[in-house]
N, C-alpha and C. Protein backbone atom coordinates (compact mmCIF):
# COMPACT_ATOMS: atom_id res chain seq x y z
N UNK A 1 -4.22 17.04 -11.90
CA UNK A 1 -4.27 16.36 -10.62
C UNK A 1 -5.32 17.06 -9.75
N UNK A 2 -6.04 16.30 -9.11
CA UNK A 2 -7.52 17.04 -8.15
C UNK A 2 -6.42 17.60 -6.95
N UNK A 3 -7.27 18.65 -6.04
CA UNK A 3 -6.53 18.63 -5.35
C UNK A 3 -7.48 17.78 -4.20
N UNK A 4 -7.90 17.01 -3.93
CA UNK A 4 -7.82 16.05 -2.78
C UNK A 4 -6.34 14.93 -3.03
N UNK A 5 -5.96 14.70 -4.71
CA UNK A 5 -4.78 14.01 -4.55
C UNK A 5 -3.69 14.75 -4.19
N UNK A 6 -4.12 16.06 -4.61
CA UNK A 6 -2.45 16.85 -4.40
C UNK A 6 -2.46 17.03 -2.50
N UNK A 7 -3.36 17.08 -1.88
CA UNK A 7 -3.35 17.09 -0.17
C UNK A 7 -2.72 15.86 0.05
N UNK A 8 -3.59 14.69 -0.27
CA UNK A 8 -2.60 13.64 0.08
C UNK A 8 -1.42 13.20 0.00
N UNK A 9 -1.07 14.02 -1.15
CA UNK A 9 0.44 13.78 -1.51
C UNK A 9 1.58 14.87 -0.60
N UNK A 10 1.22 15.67 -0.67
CA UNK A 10 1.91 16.97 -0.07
C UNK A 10 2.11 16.42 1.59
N UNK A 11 0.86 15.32 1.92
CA UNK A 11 0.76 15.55 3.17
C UNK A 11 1.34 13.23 3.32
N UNK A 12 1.76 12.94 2.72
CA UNK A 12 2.52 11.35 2.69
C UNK A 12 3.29 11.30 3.96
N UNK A 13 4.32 12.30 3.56
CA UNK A 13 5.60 11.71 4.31
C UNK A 13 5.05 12.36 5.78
N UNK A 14 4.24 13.28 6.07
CA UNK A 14 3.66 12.98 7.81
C UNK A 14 2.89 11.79 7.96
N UNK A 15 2.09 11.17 7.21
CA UNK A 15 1.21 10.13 7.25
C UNK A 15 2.50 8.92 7.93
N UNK A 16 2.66 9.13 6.64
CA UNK A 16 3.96 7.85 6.53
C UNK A 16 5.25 7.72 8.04
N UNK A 17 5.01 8.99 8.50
CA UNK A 17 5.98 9.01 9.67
C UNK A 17 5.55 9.10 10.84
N UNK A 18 4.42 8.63 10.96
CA UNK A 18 3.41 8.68 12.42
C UNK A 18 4.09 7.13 13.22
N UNK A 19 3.44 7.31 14.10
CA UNK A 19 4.23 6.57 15.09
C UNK A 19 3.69 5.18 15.12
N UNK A 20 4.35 3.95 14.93
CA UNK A 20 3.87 2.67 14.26
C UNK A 20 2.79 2.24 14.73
N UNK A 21 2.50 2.61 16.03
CA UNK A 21 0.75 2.36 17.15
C UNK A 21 -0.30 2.99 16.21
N UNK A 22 0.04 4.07 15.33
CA UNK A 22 -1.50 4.32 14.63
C UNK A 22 -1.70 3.46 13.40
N UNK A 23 -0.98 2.53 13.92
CA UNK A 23 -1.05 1.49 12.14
C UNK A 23 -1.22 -0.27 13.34
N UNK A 24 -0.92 -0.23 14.78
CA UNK A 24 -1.76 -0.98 14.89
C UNK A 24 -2.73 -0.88 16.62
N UNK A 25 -3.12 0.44 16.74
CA UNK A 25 -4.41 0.55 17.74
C UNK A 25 -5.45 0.72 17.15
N UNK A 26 -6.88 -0.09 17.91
CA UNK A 26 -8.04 0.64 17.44
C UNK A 26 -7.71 1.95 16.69
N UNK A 27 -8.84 2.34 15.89
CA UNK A 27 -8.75 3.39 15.13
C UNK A 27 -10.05 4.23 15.59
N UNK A 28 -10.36 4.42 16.60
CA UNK A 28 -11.72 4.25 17.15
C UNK A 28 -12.53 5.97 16.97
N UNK A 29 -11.74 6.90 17.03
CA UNK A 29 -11.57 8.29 16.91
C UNK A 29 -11.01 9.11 15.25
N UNK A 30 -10.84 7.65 14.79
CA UNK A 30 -10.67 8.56 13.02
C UNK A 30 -11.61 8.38 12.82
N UNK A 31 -12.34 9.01 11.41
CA UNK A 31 -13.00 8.93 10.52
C UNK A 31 -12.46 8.26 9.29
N UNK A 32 -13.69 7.59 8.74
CA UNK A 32 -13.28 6.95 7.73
C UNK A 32 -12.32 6.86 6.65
N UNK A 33 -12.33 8.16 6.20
CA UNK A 33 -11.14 8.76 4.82
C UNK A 33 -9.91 8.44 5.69
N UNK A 34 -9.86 8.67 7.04
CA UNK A 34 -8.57 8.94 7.30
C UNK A 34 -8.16 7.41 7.77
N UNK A 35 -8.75 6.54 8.77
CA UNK A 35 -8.53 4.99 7.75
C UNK A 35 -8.29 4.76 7.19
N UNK A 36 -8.84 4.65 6.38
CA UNK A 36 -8.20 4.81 4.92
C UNK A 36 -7.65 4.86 4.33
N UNK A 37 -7.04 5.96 4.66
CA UNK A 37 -5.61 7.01 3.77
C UNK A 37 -4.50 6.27 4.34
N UNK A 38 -4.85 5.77 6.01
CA UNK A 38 -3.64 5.23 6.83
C UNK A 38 -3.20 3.87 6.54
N UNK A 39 -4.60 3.30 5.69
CA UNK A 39 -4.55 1.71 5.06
C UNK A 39 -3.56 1.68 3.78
N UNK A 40 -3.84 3.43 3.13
CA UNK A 40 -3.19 3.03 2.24
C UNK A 40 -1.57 3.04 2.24
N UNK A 41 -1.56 4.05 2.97
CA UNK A 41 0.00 4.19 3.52
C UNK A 41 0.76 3.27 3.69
N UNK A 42 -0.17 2.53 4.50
CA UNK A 42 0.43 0.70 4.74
C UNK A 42 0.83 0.31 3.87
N UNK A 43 -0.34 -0.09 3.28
CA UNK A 43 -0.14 -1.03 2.01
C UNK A 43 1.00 -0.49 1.07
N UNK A 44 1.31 0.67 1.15
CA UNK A 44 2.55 1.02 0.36
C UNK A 44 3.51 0.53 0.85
N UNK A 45 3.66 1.07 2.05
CA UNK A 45 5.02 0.53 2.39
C UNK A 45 5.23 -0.82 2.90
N UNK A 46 4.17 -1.71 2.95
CA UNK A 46 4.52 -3.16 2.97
C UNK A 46 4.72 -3.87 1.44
N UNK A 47 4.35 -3.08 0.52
CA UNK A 47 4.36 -3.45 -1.09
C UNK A 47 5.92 -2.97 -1.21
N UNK A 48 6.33 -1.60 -0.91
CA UNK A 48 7.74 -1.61 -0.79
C UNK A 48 8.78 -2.57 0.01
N UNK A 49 9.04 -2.67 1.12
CA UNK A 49 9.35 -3.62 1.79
C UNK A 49 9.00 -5.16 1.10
N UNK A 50 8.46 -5.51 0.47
CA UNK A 50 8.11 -6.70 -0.03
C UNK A 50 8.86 -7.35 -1.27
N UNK A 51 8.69 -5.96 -2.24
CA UNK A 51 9.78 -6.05 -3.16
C UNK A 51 11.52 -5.82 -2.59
N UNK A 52 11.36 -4.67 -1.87
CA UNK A 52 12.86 -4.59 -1.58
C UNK A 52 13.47 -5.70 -0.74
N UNK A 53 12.74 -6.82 -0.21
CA UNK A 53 13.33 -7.56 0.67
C UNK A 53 13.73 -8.75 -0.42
N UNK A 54 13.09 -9.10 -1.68
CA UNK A 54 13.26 -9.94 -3.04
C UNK A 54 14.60 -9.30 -4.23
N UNK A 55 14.46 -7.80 -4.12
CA UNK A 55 15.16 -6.57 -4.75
C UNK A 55 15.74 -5.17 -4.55
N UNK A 56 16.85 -5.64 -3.17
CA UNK A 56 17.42 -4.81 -2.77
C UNK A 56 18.23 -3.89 -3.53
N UNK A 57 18.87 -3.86 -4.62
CA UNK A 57 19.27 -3.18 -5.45
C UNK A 57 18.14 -2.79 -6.46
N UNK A 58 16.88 -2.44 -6.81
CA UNK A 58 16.18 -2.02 -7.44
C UNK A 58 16.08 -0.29 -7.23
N UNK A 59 16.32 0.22 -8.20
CA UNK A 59 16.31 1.99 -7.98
C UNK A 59 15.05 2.40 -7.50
N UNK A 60 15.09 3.50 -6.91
CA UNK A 60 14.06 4.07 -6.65
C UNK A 60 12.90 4.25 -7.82
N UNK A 61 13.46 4.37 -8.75
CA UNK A 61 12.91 4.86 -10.53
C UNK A 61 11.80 3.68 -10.49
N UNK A 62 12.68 2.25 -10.27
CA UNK A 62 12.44 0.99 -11.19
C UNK A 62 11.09 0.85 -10.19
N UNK A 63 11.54 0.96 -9.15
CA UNK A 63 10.47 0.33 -8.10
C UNK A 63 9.09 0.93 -7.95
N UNK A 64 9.04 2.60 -8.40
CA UNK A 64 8.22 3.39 -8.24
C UNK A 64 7.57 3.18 -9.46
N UNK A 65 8.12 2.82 -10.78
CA UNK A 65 7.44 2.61 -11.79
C UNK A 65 6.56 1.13 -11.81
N UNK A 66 7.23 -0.02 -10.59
CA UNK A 66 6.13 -1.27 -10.62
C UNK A 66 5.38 -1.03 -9.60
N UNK A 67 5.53 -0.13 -8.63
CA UNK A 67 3.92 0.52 -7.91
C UNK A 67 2.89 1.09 -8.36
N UNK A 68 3.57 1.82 -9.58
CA UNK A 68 2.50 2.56 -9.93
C UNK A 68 2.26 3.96 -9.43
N UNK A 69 3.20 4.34 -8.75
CA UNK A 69 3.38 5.01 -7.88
C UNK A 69 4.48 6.54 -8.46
N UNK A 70 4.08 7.76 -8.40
CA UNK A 70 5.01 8.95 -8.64
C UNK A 70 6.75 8.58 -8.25
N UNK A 71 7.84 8.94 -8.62
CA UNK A 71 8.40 8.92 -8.27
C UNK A 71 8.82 10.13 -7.01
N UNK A 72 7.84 10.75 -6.76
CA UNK A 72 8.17 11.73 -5.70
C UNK A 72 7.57 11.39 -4.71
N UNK A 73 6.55 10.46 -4.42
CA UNK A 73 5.73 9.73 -3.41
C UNK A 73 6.60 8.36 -3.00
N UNK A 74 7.05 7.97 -4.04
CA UNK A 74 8.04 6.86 -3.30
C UNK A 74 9.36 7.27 -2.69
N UNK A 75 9.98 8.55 -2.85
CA UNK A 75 11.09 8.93 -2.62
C UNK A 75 10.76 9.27 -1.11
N UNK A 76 9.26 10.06 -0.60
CA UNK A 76 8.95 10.24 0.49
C UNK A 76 8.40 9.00 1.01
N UNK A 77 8.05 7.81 0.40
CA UNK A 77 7.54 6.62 1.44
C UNK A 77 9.04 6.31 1.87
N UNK A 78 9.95 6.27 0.71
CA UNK A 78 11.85 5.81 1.37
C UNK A 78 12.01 6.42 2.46
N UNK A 79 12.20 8.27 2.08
CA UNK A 79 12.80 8.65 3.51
C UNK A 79 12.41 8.10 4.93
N UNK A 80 10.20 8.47 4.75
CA UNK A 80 10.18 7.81 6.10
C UNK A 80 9.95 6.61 6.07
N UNK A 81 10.50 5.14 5.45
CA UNK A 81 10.87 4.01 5.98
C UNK A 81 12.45 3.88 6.58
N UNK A 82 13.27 5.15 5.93
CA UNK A 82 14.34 4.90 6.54
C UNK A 82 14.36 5.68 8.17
N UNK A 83 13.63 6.69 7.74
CA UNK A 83 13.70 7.55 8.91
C UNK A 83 13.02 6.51 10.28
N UNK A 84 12.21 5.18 10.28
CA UNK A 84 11.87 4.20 10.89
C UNK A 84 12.53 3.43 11.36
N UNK A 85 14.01 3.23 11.06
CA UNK A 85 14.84 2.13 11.14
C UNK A 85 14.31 0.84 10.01
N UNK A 86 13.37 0.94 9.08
CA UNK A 86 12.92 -0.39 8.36
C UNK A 86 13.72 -0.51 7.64
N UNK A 87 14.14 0.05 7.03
CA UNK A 87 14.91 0.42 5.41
C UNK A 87 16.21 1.01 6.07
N UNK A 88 17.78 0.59 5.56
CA UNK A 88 18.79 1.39 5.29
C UNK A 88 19.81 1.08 4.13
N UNK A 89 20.13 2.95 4.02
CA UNK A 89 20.91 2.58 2.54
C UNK A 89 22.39 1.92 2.74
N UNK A 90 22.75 0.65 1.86
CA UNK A 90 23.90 -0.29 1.98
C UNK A 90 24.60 -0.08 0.87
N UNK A 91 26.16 -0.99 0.95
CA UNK A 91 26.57 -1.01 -0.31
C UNK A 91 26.44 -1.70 -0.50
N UNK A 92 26.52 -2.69 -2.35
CA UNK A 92 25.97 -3.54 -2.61
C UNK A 92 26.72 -3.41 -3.97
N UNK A 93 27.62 -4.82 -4.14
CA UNK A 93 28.62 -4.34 -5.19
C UNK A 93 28.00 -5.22 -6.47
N UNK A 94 27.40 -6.29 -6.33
CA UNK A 94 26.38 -7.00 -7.57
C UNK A 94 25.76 -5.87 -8.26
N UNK A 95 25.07 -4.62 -7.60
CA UNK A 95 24.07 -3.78 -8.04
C UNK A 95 24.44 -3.61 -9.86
N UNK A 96 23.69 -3.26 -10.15
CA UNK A 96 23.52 -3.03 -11.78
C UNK A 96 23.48 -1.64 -11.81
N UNK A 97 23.75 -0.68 -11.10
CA UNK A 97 23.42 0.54 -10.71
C UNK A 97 24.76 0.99 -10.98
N UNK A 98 25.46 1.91 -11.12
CA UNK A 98 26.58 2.71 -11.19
C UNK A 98 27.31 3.05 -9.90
N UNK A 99 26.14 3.41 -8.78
CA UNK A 99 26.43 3.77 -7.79
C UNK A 99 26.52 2.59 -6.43
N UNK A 100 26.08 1.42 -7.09
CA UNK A 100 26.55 -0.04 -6.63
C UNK A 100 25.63 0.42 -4.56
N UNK A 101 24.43 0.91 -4.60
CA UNK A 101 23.62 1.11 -3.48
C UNK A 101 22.73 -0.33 -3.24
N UNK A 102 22.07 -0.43 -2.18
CA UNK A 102 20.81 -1.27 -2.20
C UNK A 102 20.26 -0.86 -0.74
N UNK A 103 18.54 -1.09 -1.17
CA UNK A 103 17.97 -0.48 0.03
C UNK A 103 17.90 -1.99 1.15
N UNK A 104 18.14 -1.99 1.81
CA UNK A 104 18.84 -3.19 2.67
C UNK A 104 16.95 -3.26 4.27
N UNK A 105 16.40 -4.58 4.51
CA UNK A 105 15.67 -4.22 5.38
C UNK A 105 16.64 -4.55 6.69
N UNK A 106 16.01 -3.95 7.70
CA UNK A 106 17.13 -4.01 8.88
C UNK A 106 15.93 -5.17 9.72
N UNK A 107 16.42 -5.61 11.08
CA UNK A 107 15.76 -6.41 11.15
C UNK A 107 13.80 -6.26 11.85
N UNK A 108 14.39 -4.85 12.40
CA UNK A 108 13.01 -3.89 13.02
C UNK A 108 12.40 -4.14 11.63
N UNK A 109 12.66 -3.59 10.02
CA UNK A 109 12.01 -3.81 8.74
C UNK A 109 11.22 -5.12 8.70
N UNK A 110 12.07 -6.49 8.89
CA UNK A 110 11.60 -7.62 8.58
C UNK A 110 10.19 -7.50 9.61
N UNK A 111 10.61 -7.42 11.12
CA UNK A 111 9.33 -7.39 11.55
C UNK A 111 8.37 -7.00 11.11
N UNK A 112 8.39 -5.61 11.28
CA UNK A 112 7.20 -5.20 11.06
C UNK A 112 6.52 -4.93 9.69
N UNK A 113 7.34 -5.62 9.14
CA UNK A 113 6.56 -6.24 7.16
C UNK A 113 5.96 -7.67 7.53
N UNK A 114 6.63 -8.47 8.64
CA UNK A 114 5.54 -9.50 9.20
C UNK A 114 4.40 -8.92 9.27
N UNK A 115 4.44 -8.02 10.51
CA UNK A 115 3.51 -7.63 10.88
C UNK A 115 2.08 -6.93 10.19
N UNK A 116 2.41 -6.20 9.17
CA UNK A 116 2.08 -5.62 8.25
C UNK A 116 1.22 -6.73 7.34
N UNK A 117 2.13 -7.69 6.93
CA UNK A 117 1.45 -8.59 5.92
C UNK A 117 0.41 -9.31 6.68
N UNK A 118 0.05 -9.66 7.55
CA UNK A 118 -0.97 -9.72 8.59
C UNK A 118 -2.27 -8.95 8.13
N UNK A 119 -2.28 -7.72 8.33
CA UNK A 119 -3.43 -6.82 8.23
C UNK A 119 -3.28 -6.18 6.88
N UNK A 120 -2.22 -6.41 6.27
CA UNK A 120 -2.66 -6.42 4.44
C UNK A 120 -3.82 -7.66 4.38
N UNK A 121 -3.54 -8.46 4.57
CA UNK A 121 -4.08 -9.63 4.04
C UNK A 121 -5.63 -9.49 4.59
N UNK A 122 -5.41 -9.15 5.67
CA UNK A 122 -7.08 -9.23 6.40
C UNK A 122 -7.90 -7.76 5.64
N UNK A 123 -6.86 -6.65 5.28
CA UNK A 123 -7.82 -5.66 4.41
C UNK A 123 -8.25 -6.49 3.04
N UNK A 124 -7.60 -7.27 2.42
CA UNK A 124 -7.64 -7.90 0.91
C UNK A 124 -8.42 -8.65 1.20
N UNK A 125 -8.51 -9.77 2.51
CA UNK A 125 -9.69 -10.58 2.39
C UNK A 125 -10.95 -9.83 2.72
N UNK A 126 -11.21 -9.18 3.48
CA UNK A 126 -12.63 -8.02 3.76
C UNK A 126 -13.12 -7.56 2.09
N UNK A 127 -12.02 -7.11 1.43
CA UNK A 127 -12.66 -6.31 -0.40
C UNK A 127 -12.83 -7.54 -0.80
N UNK A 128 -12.47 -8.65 -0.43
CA UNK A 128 -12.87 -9.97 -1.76
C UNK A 128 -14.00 -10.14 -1.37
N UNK A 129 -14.48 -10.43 -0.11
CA UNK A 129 -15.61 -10.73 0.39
C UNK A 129 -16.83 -10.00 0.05
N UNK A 130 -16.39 -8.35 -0.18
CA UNK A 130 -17.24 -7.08 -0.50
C UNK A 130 -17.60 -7.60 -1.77
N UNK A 131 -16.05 -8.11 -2.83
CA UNK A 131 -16.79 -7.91 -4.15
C UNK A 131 -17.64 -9.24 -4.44
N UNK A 132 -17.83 -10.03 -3.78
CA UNK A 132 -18.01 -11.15 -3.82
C UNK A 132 -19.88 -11.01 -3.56
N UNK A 133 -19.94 -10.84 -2.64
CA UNK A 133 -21.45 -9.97 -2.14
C UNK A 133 -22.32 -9.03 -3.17
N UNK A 134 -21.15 -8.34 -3.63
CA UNK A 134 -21.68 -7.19 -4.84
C UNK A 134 -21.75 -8.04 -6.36
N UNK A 135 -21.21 -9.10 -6.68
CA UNK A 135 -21.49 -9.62 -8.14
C UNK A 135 -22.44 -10.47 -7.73
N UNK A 136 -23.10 -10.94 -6.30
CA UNK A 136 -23.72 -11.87 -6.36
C UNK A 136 -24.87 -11.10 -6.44
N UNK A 137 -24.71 -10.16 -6.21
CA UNK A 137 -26.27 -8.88 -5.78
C UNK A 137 -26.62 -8.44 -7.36
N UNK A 138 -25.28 -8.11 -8.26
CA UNK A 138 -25.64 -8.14 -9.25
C UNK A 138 -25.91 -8.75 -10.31
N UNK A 139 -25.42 -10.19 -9.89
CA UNK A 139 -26.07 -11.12 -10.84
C UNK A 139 -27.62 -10.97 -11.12
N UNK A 140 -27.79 -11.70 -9.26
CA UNK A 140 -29.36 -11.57 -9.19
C UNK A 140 -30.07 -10.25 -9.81
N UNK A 141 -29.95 -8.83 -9.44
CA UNK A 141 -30.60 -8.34 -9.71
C UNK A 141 -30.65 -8.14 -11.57
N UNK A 142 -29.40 -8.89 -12.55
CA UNK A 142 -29.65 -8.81 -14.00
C UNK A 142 -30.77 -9.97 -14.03
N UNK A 143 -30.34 -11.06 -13.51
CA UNK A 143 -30.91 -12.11 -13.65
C UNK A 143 -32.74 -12.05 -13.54
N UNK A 144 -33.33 -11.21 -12.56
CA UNK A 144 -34.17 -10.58 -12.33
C UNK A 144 -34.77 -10.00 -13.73
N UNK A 145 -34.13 -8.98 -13.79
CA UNK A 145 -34.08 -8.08 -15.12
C UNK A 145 -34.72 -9.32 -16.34
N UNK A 146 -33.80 -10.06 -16.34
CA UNK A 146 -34.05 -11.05 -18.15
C UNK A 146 -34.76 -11.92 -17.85
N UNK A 147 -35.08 -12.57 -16.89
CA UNK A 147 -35.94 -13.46 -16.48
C UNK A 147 -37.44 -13.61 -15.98
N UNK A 148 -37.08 -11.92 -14.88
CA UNK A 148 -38.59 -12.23 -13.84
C UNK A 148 -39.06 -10.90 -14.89
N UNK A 149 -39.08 -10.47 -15.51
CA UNK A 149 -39.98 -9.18 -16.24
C UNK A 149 -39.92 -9.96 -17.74
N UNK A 150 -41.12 -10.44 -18.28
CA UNK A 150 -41.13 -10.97 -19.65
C UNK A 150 -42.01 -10.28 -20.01
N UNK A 151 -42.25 -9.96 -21.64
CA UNK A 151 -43.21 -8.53 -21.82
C UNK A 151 -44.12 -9.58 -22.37
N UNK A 152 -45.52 -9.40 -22.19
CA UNK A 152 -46.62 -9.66 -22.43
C UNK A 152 -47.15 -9.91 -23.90
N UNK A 153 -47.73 -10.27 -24.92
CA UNK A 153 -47.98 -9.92 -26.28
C UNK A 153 -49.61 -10.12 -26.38
């Protein structure tokens, strides 16, 4: 593991527990990486919230394994979504779980996964647009390549 991932990780659950205004004021005084890092934070925990609001009884295990995600990075995106009021732990007697839990959204959660899916969507449409720009740049410039340079005989 690099350690620029091991900083980020070590350093999640402060990211993750900042106060909900730095996820939606200008960002006018960060620097880029740290944008960034705060985009991605988001996007986690609206990808959590998204599933858990479809799969409230899904383990921490199950859920962290369809993120893609460590199971020690999702355990700290949980605490601080619960530590938020978004997320709380319920009982839940359907569960398939032993311990018959489910992570339950409260209704502050529903909001602000509205809210959230908002400026997910507007980061996802900005990269489509990027990659969209970049295959057209690289078409042309192959197209260039096989076309406008023919070798002489």
């Amino acid at each position: 593991m690099s350690a620029a991932r091991c900083r980020c990780d070590r350093h999640l659950l402060h990211c993750s527990t900042l106060d909900s205004r730095a996820h939606t004021s200008p960002r006018t005084r960060e620097t880029p990486v740290a944008s960034k890092h705060l985009d991605q934070v988001e996007d986690l925990h609206f990808r959590v919230l998204k599933i858990l609001q479809d799969h409230p009884d899904m383990s921490q295990r199950e859920l962290a394994k369809r993120l893609g995600v460590s199971n020690g990075k999702l355990h700290y995106c949980m605490k601080a979504l619960m530590e938020k009021g978004l997320v709380k732990l319920g009982n839940f007697a359907a569960s398939k779980h032993h311990l018959g839990y489910a992570y339950l959204l409260t209704p502050k959660g529903l909001t602000r996964k509205a809210a959230m899916a908002s400026r997910f969507l507007q980061r996802k449409l900005a990269e489509y647009e990027a990659l969209q720009a970049e295959i057209a740049s690289l078409k042309a410039e192959l197209d260039n390549k096989l076309h406008g340079a023919r070798p002489t005989r």
